[in-house]
Each structure stands twice: as C-alpha cells, then as structure tokens.
Protein backbone atom coordinates (compact mmCIF):
# COMPACT_ATOMS: atom_id res chain seq x y z
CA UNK A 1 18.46 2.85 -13.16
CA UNK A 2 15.21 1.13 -12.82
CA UNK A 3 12.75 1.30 -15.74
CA UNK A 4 9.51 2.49 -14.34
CA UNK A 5 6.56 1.58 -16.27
CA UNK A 6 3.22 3.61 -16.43
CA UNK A 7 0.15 1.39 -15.31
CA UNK A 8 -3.49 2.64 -16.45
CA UNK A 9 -6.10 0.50 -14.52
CA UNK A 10 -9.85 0.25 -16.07
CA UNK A 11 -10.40 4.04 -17.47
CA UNK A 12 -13.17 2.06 -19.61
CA UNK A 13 -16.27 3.82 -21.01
CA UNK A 14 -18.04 1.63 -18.70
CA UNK A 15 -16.26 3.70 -15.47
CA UNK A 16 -19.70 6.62 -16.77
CA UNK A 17 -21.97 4.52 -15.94
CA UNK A 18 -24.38 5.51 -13.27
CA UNK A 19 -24.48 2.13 -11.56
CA UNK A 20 -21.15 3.51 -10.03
CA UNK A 21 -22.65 6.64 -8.33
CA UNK A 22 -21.00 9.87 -7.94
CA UNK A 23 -17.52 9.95 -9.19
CA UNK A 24 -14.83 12.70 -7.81
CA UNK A 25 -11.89 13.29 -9.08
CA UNK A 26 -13.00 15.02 -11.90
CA UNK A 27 -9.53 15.43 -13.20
CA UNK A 28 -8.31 11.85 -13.30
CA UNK A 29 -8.01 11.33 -17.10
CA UNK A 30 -6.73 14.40 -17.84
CA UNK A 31 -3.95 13.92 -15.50
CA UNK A 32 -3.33 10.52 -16.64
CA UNK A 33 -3.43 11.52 -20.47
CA UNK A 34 -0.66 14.37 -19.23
CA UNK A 35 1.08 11.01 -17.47
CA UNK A 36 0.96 8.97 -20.73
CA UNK A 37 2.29 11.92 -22.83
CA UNK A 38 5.42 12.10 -21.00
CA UNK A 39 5.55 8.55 -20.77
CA UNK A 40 5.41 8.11 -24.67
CA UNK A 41 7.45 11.46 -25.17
CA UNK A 42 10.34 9.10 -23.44
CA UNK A 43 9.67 6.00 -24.61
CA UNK A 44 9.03 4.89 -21.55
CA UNK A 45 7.14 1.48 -20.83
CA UNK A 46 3.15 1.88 -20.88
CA UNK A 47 0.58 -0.98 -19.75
CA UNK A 48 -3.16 -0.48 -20.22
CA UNK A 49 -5.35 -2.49 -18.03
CA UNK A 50 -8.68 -3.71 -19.05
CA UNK A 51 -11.30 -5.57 -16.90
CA UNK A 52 -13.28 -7.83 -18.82
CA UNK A 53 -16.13 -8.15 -16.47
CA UNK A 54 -17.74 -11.87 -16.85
CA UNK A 55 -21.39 -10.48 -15.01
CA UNK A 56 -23.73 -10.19 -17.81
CA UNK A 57 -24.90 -7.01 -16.72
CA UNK A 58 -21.42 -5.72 -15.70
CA UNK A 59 -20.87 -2.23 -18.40
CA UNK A 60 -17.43 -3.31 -18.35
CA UNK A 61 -18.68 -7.03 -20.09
CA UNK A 62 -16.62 -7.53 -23.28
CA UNK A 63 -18.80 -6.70 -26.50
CA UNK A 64 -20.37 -3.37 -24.85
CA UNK A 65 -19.40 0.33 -25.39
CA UNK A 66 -18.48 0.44 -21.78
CA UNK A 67 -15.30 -2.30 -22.36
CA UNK A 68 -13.78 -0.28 -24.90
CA UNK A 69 -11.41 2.50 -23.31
CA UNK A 70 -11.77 5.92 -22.84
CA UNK A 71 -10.22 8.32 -25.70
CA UNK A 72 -7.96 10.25 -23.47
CA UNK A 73 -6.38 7.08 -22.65
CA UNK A 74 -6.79 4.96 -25.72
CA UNK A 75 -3.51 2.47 -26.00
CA UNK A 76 -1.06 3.51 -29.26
CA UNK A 77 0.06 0.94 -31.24
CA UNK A 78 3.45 -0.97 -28.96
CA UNK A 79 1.78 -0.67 -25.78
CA UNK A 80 0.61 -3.71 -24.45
CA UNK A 81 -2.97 -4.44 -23.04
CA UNK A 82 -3.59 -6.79 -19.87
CA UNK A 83 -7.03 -7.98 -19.81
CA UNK A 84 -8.00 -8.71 -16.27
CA UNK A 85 -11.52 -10.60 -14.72
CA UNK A 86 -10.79 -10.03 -11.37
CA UNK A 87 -10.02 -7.09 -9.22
CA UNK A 88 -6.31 -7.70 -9.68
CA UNK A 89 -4.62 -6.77 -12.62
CA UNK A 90 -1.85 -9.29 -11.75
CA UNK A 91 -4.52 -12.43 -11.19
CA UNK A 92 -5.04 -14.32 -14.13
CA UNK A 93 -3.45 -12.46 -16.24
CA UNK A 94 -0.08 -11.70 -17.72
CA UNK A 95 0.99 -8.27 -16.10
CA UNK A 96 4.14 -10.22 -14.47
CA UNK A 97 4.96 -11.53 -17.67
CA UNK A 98 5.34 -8.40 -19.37
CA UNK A 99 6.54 -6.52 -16.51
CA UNK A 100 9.34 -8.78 -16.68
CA UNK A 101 9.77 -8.97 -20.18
CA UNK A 102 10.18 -4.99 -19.84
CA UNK A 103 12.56 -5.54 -16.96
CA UNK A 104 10.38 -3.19 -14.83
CA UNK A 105 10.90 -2.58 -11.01
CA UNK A 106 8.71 0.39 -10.17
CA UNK A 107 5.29 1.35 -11.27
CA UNK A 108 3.26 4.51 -11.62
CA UNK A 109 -0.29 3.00 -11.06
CA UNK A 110 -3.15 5.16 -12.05
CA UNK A 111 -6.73 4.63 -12.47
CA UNK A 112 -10.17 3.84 -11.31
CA UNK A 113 -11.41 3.06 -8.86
CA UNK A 114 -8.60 3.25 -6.46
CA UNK A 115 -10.94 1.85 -3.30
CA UNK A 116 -11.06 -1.41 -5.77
CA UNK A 117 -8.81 -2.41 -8.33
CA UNK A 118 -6.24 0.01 -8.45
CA UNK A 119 -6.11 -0.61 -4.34
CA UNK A 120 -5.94 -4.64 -5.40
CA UNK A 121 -3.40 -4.44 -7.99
CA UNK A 122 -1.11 -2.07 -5.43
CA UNK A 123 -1.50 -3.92 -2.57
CA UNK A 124 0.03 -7.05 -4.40
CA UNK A 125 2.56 -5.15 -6.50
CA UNK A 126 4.29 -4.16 -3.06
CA UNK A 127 4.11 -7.27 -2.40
CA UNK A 128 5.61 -8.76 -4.99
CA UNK A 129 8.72 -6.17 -4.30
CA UNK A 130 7.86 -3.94 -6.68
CA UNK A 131 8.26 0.17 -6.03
CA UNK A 132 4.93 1.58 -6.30
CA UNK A 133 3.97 5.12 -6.77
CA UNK A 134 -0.06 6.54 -7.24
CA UNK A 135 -0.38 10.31 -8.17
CA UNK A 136 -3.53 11.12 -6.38
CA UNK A 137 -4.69 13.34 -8.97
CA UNK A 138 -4.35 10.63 -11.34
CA UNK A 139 -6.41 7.82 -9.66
CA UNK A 140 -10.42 8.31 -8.29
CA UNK A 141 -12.87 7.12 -6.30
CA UNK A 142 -17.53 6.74 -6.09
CA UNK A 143 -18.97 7.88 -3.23
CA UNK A 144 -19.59 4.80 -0.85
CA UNK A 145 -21.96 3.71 1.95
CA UNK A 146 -20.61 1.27 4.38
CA UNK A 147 -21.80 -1.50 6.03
CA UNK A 148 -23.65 0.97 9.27
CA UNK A 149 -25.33 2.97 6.69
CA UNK A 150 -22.71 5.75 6.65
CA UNK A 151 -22.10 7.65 3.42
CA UNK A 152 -18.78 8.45 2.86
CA UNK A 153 -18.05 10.78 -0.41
CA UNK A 154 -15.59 9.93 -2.99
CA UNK A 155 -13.21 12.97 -2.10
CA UNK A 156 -13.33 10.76 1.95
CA UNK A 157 -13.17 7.59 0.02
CA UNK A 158 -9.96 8.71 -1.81
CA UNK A 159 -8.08 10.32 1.15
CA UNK A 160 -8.97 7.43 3.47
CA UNK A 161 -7.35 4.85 0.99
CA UNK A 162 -4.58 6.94 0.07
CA UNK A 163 -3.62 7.22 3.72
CA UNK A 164 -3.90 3.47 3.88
CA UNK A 165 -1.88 2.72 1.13
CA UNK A 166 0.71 5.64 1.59
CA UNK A 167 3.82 4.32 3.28
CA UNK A 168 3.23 0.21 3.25
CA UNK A 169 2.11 -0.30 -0.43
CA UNK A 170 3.11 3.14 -1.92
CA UNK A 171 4.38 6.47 -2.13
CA UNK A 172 2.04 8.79 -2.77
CA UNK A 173 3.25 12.35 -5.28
CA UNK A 174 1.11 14.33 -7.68
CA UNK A 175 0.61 13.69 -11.68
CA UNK A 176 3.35 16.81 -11.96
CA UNK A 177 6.05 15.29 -9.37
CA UNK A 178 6.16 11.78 -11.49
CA UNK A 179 6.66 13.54 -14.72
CA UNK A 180 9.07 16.04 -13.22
CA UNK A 181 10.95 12.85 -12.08
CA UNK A 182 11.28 11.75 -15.42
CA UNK A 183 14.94 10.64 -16.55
C-alpha cells in the first residue's frame, strides 16, 4: 500500500491579513487540524509548507508575525517543514526530497489559497505522477476580480478551480472521506 502523506500549504498568520480580501471557507483550518489529527493519530507522514515571501512588504516575509504558522496547524516535533519562495512548494525547495525519503506516492494537499499555491503545487504533483487528493473543505480561496473587471467571490473562485483541477490533477473528497479512508 502506498503511504499517503498529508500536505499543509501556507496556513501562515500572514493568510489574516487584509491585503488578501475576503476569505471563504471559513472552515478550512478546522478541517485541516481534524486532517492532521488523524494523520498523527496513525503516524502517518505530515509536511508543513511555508512560503517565505522575499517582497519586503509581503506579511508572509520571514521575521514577521504573519510567517509564523497558524496554531491550529502548528508542526509537532518529527514533521518536517518545506520552506518555499515561489508559488510551488516543489520549486526550490526540498518537498521531492523528503517525499522520497518517506517513500510517498499520494498526497492529501490542503491549504490556502487553492487559486495560487495549493493550485501550483497540485498541478505539478500530478505531474510528477504523484496521486493527488484536495478535500474541498480543507483548502480556500479570496474573492477575486479578473482582468474585465468582474468580481468573482471566493465560494466561485473555489468551485471554479476545483472543477479545473478535479479529474486531470486531482480527485476531489471531503476532510471526512480522507480520514474515513484511513488504513
């Protein structure tokens, strides 16, 4: 069987910040602190994500409140910690490394914001072969105004790039189904 390894993408202090705009998903890091309790309760593989922005005005820079992560989904002592600079968590950085190392295959990616990194960091998992799954409770979204002048909420945002991804980059379940298909 195929270790599957729990992914946590950018839930940062830094995600509050109102720069970002309305947030939806309200429930995202609760789900994903259910996600890492059943993870841990199995001693299954964990990787927290964290983007080190280099913009000097980024909240996610390294040395402000907004880098350090968020206490539902603060890493325990074993789990490793992937610090990223670009969208990507596998650019730059040494995800592969340690998803190898863990002889991992198949990822539960969760996170913000899925319209950005988490949609980078799927998009090239696939491609790399892995199997990726996103519980849409467990990922979010900003609202978003595109490049017509449109505004498109975060609860359109999220089903438009769920839709996108479901299928060709990812299967798509629920915080509940991927702990219910726990070994």
């Amino acid at each position: 069987m195929t270790t599957q390894a729990l992914i946590v993408i950018d839930v940062q202090k830094a995600i509050d910040d109102p720069k970002w705009g309305r947030r939806g998903q309200p429930e995202t890091e609760a789900n994903i602190g259910r996600l890492l309790a059943a993870w841990r309760a199995r001693r299954l593989p964990v990787i927290h994500i964290r983007h080190d922005s280099t913009d000097p005005s980024s909240p996610y820079r390294p040395g402000s409140e907004g880098n350090d992560f968020k206490s539902e989904v603060e890493p325990i002592l074993g789990e490793p910690v992937v610090d990223k600079r670009t969208n990507s968590a596998f650019i730059g950085t040494d995800l592969m490394d340690v998803l190898d190392e863990l002889q991992v295959r198949s990822l539960v990616v969760t996170g913000v914001l899925l319209e950005n990194s988490v949609d980078a960091t799927v998009r090239m998992a696939a491609g790399l072969g892995f199997e990726v799954l996103i519980p849409e409770d467990a990922v979010a979204s900003t609202d978003r105004t595109d490049r017509s002048g449109k505004a498109w909420s975060a609860e359109e945002v999220h089903a438009l790039f769920l839709a996108v991804l479901d299928g060709e980059y990812a299967r798509i379940t629920t915080a509940d189904a991927a702990i219910e298909a726990l070994p």
